[in-house]
C-alpha atoms as a PDB file:
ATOM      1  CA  UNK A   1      50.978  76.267  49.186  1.00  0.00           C
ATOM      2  CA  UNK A   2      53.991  78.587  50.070  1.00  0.00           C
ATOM      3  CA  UNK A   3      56.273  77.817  52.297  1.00  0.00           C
ATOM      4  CA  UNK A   4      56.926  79.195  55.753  1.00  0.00           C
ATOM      5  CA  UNK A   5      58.870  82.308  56.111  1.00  0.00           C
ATOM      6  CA  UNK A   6      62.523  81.357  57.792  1.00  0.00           C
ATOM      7  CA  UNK A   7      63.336  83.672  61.146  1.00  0.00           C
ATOM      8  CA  UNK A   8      62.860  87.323  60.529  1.00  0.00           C
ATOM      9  CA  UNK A   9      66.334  89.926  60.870  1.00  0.00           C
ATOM     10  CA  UNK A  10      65.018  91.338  63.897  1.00  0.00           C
ATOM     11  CA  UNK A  11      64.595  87.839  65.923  1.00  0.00           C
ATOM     12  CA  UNK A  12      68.207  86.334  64.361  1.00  0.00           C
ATOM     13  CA  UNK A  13      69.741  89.551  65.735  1.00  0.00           C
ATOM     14  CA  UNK A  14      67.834  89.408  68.848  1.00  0.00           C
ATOM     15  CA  UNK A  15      68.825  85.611  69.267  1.00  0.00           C
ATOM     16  CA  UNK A  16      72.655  86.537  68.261  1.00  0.00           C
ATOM     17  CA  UNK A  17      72.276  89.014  70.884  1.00  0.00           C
ATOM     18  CA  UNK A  18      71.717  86.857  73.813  1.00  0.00           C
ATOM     19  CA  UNK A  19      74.296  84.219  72.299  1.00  0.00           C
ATOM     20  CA  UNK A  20      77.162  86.523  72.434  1.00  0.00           C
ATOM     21  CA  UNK A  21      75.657  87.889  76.424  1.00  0.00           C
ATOM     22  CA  UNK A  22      75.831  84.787  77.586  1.00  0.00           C
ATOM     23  CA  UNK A  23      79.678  84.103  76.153  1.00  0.00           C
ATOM     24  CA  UNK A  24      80.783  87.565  77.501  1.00  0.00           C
ATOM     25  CA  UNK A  25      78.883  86.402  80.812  1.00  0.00           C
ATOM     26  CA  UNK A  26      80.622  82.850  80.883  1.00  0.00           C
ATOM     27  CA  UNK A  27      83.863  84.190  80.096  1.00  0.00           C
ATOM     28  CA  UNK A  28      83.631  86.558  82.686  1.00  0.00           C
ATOM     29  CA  UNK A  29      83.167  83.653  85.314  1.00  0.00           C
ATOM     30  CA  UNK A  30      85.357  81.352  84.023  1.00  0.00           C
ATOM     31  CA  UNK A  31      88.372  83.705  84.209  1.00  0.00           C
ATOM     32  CA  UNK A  32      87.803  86.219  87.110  1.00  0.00           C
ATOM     33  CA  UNK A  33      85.195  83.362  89.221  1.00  0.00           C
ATOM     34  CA  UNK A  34      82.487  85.366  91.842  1.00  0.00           C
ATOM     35  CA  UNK A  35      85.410  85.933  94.950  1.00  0.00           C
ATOM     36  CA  UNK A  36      87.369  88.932  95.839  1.00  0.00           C
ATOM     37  CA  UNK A  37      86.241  92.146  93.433  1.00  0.00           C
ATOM     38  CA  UNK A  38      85.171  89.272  90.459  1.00  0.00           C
ATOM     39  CA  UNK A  39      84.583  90.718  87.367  1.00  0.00           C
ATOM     40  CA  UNK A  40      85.611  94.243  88.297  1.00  0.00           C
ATOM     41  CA  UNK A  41      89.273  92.657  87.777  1.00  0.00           C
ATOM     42  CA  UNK A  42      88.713  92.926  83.726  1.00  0.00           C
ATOM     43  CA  UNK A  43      89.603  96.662  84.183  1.00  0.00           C
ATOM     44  CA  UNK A  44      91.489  97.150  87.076  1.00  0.00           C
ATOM     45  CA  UNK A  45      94.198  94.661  85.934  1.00  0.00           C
ATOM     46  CA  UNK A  46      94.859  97.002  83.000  1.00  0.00           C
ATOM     47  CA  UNK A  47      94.624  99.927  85.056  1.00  0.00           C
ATOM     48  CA  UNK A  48      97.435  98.822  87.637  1.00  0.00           C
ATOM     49  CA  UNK A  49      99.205  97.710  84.463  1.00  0.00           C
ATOM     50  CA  UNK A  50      99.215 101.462  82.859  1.00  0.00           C
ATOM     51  CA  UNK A  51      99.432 103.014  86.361  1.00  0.00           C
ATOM     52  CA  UNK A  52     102.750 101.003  87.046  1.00  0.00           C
ATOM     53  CA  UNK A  53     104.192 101.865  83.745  1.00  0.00           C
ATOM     54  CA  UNK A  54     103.233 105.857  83.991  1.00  0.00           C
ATOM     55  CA  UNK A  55     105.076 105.688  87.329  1.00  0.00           C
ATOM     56  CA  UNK A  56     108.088 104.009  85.789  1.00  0.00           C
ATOM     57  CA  UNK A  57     108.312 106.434  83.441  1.00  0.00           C
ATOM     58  CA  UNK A  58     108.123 109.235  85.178  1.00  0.00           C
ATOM     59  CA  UNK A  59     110.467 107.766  88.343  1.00  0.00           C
ATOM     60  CA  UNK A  60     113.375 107.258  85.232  1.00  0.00           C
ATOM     61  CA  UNK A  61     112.260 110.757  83.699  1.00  0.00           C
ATOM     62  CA  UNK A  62     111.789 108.912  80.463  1.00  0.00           C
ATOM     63  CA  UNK A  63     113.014 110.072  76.988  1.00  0.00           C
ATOM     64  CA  UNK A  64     109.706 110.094  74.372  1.00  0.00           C
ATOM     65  CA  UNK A  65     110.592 112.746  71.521  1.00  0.00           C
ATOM     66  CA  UNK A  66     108.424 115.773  73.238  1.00  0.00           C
ATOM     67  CA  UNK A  67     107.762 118.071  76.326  1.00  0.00           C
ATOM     68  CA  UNK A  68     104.881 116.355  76.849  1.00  0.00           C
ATOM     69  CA  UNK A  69     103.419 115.073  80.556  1.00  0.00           C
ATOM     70  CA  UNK A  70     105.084 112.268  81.177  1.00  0.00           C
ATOM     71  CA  UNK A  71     101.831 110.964  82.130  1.00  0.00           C
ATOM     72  CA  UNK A  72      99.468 111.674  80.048  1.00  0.00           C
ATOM     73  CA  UNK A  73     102.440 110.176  77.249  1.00  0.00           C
ATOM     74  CA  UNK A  74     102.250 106.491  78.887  1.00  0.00           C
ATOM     75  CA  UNK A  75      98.481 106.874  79.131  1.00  0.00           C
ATOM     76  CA  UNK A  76      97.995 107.246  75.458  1.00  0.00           C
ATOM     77  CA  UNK A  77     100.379 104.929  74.990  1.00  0.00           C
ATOM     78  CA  UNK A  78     100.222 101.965  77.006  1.00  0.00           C
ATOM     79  CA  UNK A  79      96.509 101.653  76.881  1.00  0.00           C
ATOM     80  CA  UNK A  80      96.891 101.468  73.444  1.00  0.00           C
ATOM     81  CA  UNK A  81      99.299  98.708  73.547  1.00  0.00           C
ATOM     82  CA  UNK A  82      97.194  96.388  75.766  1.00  0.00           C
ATOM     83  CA  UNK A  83      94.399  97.389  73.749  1.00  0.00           C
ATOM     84  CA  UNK A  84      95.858  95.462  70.529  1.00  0.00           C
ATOM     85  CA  UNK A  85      98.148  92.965  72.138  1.00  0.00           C
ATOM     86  CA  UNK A  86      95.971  91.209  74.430  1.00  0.00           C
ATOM     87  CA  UNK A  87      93.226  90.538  72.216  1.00  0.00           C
ATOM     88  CA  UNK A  88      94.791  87.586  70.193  1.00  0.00           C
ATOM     89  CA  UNK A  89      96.646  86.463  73.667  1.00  0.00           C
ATOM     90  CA  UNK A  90      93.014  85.643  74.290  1.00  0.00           C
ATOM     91  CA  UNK A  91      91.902  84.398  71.268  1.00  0.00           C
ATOM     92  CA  UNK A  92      94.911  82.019  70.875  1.00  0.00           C
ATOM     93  CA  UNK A  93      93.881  78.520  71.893  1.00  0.00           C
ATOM     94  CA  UNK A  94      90.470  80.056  72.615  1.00  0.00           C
ATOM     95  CA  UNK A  95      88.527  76.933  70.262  1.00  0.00           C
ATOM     96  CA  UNK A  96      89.900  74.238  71.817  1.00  0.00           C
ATOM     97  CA  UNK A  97      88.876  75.099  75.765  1.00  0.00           C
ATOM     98  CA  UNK A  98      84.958  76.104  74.306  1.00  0.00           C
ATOM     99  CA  UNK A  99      84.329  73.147  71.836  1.00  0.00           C
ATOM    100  CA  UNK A 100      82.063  71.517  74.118  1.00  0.00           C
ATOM    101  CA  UNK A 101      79.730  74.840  73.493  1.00  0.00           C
ATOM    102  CA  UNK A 102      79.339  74.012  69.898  1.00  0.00           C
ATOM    103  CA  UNK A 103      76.890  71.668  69.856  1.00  0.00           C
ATOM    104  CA  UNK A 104      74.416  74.385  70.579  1.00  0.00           C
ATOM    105  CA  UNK A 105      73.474  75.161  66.792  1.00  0.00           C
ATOM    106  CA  UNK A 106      72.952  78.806  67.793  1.00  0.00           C
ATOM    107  CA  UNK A 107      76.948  78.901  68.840  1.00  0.00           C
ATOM    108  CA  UNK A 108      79.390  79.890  66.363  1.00  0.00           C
ATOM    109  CA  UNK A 109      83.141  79.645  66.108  1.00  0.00           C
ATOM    110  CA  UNK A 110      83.239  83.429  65.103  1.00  0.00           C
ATOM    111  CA  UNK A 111      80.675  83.927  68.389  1.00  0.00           C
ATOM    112  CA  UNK A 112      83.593  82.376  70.716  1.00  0.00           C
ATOM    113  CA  UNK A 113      86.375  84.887  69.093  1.00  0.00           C
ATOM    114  CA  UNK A 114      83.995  87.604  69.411  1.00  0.00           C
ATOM    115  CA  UNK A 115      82.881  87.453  73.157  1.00  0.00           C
ATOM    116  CA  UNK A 116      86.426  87.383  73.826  1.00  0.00           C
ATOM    117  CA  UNK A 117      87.410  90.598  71.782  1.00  0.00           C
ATOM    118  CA  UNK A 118      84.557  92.335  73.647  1.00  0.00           C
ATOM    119  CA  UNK A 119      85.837  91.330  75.993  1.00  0.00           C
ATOM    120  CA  UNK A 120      89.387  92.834  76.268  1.00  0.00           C
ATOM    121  CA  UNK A 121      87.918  95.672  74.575  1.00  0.00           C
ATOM    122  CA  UNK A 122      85.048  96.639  77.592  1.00  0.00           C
ATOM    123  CA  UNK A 123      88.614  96.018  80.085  1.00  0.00           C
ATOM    124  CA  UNK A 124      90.971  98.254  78.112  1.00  0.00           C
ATOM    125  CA  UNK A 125      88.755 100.759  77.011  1.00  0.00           C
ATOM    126  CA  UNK A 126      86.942 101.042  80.860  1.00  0.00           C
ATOM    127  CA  UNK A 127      90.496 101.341  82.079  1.00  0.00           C
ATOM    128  CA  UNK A 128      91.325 103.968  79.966  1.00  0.00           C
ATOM    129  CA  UNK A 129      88.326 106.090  80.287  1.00  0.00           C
ATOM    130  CA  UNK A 130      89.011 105.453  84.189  1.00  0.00           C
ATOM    131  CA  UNK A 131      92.608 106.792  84.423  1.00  0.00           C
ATOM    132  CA  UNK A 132      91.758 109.520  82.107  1.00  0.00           C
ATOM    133  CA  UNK A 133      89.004 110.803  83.933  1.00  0.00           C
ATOM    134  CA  UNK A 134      90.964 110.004  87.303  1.00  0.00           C
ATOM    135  CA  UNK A 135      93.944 111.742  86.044  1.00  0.00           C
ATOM    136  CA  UNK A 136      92.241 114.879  84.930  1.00  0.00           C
ATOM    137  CA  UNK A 137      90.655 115.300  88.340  1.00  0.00           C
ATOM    138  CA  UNK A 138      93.633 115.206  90.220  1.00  0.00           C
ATOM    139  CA  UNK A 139      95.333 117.851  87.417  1.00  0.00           C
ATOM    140  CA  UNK A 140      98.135 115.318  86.253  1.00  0.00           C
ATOM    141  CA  UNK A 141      97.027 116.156  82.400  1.00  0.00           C
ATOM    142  CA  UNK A 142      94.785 118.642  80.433  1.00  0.00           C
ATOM    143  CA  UNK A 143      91.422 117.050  79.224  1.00  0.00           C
ATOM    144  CA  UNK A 144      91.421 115.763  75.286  1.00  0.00           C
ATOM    145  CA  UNK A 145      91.600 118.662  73.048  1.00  0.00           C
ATOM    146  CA  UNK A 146      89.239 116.820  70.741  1.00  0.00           C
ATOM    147  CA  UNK A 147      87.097 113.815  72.744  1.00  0.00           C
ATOM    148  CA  UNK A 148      86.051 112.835  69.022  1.00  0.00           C
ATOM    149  CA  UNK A 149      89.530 112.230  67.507  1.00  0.00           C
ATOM    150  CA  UNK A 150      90.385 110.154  70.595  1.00  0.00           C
ATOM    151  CA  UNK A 151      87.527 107.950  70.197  1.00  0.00           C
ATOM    152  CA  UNK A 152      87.896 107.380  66.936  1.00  0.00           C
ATOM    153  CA  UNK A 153      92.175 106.505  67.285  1.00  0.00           C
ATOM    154  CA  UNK A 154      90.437 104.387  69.763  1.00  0.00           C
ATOM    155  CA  UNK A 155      88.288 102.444  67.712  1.00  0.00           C
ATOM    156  CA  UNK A 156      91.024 101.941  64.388  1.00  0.00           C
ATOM    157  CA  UNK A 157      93.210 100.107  67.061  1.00  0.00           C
ATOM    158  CA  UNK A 158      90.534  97.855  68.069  1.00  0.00           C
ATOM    159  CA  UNK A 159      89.371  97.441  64.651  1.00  0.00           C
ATOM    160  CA  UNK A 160      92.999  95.828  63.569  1.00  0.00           C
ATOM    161  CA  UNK A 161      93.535  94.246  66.859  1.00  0.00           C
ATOM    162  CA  UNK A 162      90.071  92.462  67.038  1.00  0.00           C
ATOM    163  CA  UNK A 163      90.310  91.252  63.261  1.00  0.00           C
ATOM    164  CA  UNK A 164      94.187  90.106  64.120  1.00  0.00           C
ATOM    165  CA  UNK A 165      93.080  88.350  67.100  1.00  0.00           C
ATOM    166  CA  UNK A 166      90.633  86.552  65.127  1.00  0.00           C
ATOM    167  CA  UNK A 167      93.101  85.556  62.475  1.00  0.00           C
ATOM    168  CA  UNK A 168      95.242  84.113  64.974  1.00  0.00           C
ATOM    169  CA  UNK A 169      92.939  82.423  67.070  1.00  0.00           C
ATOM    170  CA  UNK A 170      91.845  80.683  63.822  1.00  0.00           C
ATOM    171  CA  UNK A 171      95.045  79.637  62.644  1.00  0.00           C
ATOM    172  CA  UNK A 172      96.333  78.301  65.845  1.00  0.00           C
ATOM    173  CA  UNK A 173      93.452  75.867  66.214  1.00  0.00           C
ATOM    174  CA  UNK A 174      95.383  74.767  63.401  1.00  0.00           C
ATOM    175  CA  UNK A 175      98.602  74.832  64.226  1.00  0.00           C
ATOM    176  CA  UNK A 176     100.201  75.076  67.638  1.00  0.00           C
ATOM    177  CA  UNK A 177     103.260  77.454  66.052  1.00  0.00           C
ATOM    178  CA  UNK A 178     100.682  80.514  66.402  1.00  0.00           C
ATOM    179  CA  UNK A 179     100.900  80.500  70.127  1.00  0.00           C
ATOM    180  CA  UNK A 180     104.601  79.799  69.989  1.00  0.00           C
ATOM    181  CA  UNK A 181     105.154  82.698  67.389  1.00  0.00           C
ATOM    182  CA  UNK A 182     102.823  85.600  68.686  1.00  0.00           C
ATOM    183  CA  UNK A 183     104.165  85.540  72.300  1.00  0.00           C
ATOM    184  CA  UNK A 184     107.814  86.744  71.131  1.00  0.00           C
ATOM    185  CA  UNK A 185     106.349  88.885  68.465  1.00  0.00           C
ATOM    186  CA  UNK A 186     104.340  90.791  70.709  1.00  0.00           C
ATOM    187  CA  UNK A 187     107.429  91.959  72.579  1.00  0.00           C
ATOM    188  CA  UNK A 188     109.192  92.494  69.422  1.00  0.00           C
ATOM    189  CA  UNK A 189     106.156  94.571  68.085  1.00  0.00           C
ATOM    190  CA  UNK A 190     105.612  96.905  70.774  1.00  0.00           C
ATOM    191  CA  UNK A 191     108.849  99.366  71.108  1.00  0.00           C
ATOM    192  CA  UNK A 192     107.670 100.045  67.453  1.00  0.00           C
ATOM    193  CA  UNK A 193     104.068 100.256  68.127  1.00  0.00           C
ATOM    194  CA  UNK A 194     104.534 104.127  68.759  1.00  0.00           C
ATOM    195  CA  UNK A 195     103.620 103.675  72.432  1.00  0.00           C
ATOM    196  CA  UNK A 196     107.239 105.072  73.658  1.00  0.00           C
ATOM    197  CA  UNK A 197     107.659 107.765  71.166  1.00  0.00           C
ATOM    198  CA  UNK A 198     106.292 109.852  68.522  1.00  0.00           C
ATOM    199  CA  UNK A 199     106.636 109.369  64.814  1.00  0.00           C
ATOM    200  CA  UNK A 200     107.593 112.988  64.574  1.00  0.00           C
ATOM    201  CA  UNK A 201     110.356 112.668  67.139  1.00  0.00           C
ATOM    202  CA  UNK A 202     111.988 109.953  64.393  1.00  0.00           C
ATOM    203  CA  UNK A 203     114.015 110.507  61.575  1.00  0.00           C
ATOM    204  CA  UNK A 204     112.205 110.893  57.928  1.00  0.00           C
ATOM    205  CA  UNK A 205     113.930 107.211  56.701  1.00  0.00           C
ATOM    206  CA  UNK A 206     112.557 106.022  60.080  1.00  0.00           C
ATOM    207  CA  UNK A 207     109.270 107.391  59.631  1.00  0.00           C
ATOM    208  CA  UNK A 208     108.802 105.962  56.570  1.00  0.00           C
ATOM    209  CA  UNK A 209     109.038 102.632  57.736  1.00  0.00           C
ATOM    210  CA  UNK A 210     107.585 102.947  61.114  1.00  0.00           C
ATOM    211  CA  UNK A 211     104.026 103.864  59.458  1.00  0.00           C
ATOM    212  CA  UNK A 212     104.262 100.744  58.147  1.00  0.00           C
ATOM    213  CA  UNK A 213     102.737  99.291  61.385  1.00  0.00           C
ATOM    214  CA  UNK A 214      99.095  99.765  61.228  1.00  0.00           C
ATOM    215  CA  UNK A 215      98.812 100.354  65.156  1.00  0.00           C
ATOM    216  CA  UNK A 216     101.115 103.588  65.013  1.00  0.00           C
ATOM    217  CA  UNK A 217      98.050 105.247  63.092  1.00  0.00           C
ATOM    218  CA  UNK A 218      95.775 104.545  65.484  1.00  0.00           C
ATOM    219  CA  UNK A 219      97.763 105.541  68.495  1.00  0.00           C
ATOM    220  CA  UNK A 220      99.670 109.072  66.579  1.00  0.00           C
ATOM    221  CA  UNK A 221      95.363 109.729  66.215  1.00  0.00           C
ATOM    222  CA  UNK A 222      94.692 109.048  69.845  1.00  0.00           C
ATOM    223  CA  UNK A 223      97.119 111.368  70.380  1.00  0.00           C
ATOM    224  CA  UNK A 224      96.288 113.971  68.690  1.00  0.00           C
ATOM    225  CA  UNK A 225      92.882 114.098  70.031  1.00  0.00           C
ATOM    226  CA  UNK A 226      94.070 114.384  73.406  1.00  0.00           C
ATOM    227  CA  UNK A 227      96.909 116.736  72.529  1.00  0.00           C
ATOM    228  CA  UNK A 228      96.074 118.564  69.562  1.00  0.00           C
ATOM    229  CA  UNK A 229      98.877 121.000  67.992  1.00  0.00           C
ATOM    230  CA  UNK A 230     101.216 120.445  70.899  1.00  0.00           C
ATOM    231  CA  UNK A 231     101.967 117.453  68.337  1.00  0.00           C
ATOM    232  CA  UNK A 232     102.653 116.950  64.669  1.00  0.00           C
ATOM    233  CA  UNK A 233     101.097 113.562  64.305  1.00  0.00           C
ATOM    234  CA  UNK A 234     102.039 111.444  61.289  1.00  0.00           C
ATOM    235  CA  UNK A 235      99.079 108.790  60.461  1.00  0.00           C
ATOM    236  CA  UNK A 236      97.461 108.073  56.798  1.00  0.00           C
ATOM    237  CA  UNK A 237      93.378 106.492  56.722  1.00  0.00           C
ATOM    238  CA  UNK A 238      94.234 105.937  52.910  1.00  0.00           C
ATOM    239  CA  UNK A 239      97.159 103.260  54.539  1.00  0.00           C
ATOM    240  CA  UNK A 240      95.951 101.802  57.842  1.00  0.00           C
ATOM    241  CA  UNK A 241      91.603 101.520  56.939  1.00  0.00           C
ATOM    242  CA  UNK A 242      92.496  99.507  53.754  1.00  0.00           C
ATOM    243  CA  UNK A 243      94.617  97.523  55.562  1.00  0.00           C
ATOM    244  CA  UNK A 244      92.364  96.556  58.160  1.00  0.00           C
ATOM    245  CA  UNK A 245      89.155  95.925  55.815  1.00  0.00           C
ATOM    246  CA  UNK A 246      91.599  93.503  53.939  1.00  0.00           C
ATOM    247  CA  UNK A 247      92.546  91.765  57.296  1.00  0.00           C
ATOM    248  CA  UNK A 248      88.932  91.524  58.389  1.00  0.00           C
ATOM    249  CA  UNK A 249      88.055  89.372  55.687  1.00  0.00           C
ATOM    250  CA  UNK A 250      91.369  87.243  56.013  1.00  0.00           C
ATOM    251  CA  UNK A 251      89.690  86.774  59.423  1.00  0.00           C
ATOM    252  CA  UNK A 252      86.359  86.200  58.297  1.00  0.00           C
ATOM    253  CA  UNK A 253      87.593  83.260  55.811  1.00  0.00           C
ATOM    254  CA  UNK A 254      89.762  81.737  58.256  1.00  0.00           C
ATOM    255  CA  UNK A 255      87.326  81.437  60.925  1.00  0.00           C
ATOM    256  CA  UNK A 256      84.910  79.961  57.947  1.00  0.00           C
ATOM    257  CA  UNK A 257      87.394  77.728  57.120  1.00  0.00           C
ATOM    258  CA  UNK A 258      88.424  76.494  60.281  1.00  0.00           C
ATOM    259  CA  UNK A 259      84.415  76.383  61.521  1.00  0.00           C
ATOM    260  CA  UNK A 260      84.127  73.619  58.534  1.00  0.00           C
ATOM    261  CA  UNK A 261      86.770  71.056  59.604  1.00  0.00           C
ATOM    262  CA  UNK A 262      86.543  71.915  63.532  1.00  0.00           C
ATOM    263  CA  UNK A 263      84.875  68.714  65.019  1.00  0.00           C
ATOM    264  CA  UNK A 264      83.025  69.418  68.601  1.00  0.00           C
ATOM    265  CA  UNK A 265      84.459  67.285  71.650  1.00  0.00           C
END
């Protein structure tokens, strides 16, 4: 008598599917709720974000290393910024408001970390695509010189933000320090995040040190697509890709390990 196959791929993935849809959908409603424009808030609060910094910029005829637009500079840069610094703001804390939901055996603690980095990434990278297109209509800046490029910039800071967001939100169900430590951080990380200048406008001892910070790959790349050899961009896939596969599975065992002693309420 053999036993019964288990589940097949194709229904687990199916089921994981609709798991995940209906975290995205609840966090949706918990944090935007069904007045004013609702959901439509997860991009435009990123887009009045990047629209008030572009204008900042270019009232104070900021400094950023080039002769490039002004605009098209803090567009690149900014989105990129929110891009990996508010997914672990979200995923901070995120375990102990959604413990409740763990009782269902289909629900995760990765699924709860996950729905909230696709979260923030749908927001940031709708908002981005948005001003983009907006901004090349009304002739502000050129259109990417290589759509590609920018997509896949795009996708390396996600990558390290999503997997660092899910480190963190592991470690501060543990430990309450992690909220009090990333908050500061985050403002001390991001005038080196190579948002506000380019790693070519630095010195070479600076540069050396700045590329360092896995983010400043990602964002030189984004760059570079949209600008192409109006830039000398500095980045190295042989640094920053290693990095972030070894960070994924720091995230991967945390959130094991934390899954194992978390106790639903």
């Amino acid at each position: 008598m053999t036993a019964s196959a288990g589940p097949s791929l194709r229904h687990s993935l199916r089921v994981q599917g609709r798991v995940l849809w209906a975290l995205l959908l609840r966090e949706m409603l918990t944090r935007y709720g069904r007045h004013n424009i609702g959901f439509l808030w997860l991009f435009v609060e990123p887009m009045l974000f990047t629209l008030g910094v572009a204008a900042l910029w270019t009232a104070a005829k900021a400094y950023h290393g080039s002769n490039l637009p002004i605009v098209a500079f803090a567009l690149t840069g900014y989105s990129s910024v929110l891009l990996w610094r508010n997914m672990p703001g979200r995923c901070i804390g995120a375990l102990w408001s959604n413990l409740s939901l763990l009782y269902h055996r289909n629900i995760r603690v990765l699924d709860i970390y996950v729905a909230r980095v696709a979260l923030e990434f749908g927001g940031a990278t709708m908002s981005f695509a948005g001003l983009s297109v907006l901004f090349i209509t009304l002739g502000w800046i050129d259109p990417p010189r290589n759509i590609l490029e920018v997509v896949g910039g795009w996708l390396l800071i996600a990558w390290f933000g999503s997997v660092l967001a899910i480190t963190l939100g592991a470690l501060s169900h543990q430990s309450e320090l992690v909220d009090k430590l990333w908050h500061p951080a985050s403002y001390l990380i991001f005038p080196l995040s190579g948002s506000a200048f380019l790693v070519d406008a630095l010195p070479a001892a600076a540069q050396k040190y700045v590329l360092y910070i896995p983010m400043v790959h990602g964002t030189e790349i984004v760059r570079e697509g949209y600008f192409g050899n109006r830039i000398h961009a500095h980045y190295d896939l042989g640094y920053v890709v290693p990095f972030c596969l070894v960070l994924t599975f720091i995230a991967l065992g945390t959130t094991q390990w934390v899954a194992r002693r978390v106790v639903p309420e």
